[in-house]
C-alpha atoms as a PDB file:
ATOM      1  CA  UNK A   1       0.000   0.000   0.000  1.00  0.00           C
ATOM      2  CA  UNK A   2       3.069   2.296   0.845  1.00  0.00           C
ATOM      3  CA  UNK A   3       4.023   1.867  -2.708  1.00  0.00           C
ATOM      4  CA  UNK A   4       1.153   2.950  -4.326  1.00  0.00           C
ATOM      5  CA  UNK A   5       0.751   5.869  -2.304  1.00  0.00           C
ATOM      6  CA  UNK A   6       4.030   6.944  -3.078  1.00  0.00           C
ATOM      7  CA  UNK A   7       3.411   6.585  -7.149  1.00  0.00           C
ATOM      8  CA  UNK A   8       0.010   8.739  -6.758  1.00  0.00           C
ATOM      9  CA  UNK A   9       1.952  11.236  -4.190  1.00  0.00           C
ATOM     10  CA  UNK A  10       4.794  11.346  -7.314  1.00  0.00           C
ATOM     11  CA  UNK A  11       1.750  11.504  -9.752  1.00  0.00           C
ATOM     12  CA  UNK A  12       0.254  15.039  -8.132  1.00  0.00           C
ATOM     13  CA  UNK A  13       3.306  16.637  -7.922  1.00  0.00           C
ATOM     14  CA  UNK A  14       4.451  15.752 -11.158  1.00  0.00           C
ATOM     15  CA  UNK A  15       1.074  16.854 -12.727  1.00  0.00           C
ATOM     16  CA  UNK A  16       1.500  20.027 -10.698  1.00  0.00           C
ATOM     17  CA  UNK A  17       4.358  21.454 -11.813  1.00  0.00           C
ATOM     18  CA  UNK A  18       3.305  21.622 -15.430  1.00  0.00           C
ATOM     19  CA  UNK A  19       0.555  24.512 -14.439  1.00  0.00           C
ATOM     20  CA  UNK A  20       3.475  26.146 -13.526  1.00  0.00           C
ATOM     21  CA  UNK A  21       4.696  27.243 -16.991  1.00  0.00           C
ATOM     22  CA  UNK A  22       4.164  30.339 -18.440  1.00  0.00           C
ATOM     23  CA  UNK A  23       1.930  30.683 -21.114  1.00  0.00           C
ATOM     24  CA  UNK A  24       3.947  30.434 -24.595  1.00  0.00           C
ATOM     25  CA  UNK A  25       4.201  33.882 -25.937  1.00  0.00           C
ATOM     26  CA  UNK A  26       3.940  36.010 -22.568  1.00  0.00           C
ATOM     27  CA  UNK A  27       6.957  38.364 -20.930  1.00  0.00           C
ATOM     28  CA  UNK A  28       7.964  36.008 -18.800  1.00  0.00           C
ATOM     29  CA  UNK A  29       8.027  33.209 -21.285  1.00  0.00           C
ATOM     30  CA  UNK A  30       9.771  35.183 -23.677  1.00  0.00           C
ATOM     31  CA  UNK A  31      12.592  36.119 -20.794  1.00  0.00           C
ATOM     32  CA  UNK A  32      12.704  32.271 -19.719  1.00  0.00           C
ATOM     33  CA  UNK A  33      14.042  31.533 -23.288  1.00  0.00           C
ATOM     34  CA  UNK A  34      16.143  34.038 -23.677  1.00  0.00           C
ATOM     35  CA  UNK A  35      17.877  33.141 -20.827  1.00  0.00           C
ATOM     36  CA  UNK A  36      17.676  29.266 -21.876  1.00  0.00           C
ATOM     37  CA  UNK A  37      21.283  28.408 -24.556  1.00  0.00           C
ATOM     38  CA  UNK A  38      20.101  28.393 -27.628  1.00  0.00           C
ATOM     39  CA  UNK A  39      20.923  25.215 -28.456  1.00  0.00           C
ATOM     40  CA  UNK A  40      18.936  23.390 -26.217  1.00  0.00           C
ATOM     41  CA  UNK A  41      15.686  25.299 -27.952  1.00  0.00           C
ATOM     42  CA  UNK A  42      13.707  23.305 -29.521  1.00  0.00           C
ATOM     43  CA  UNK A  43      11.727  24.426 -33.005  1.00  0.00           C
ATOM     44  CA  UNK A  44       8.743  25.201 -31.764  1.00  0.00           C
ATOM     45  CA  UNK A  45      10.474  27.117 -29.243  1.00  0.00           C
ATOM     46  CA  UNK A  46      12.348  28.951 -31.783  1.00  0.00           C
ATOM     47  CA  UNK A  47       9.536  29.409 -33.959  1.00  0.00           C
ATOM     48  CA  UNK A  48       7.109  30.610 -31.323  1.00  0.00           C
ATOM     49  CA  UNK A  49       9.736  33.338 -29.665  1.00  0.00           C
ATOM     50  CA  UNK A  50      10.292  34.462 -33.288  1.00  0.00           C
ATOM     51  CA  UNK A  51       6.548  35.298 -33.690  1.00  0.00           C
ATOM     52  CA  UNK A  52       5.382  36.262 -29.766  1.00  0.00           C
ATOM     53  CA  UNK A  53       8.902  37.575 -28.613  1.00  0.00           C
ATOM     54  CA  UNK A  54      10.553  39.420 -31.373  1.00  0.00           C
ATOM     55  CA  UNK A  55       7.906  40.242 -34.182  1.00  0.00           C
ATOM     56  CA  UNK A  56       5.013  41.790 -31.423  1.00  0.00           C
END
């Protein structure tokens, strides 16, 4: 039983955490991937800062 709590407890948190990103397109979205190395962007990323970040 221990072990199954443990997955669900894992679960929530996990499931939590993605509310926690900004909304693609807004300020602090934009700032977050400026500040991530280019190289790890993906091309949506790149794509999506090109349109919401640089041509506003």
């Amino acid at each position: 039983m221990k072990r199954t709590a443990c997955i669900a407890l894992s679960a929530m948190i996990l499931l939590s955490l993605g509310g926690c990103a900004p909304k693609v397109g807004s300020e602090k979205w934009c700032a977050n991937l400026k500040a991530k190395p280019k190289g790890e962007w993906t091309l949506n990323e790149a794509e999506n800062y090109a349109k919401s970040c640089i041509m506003k």
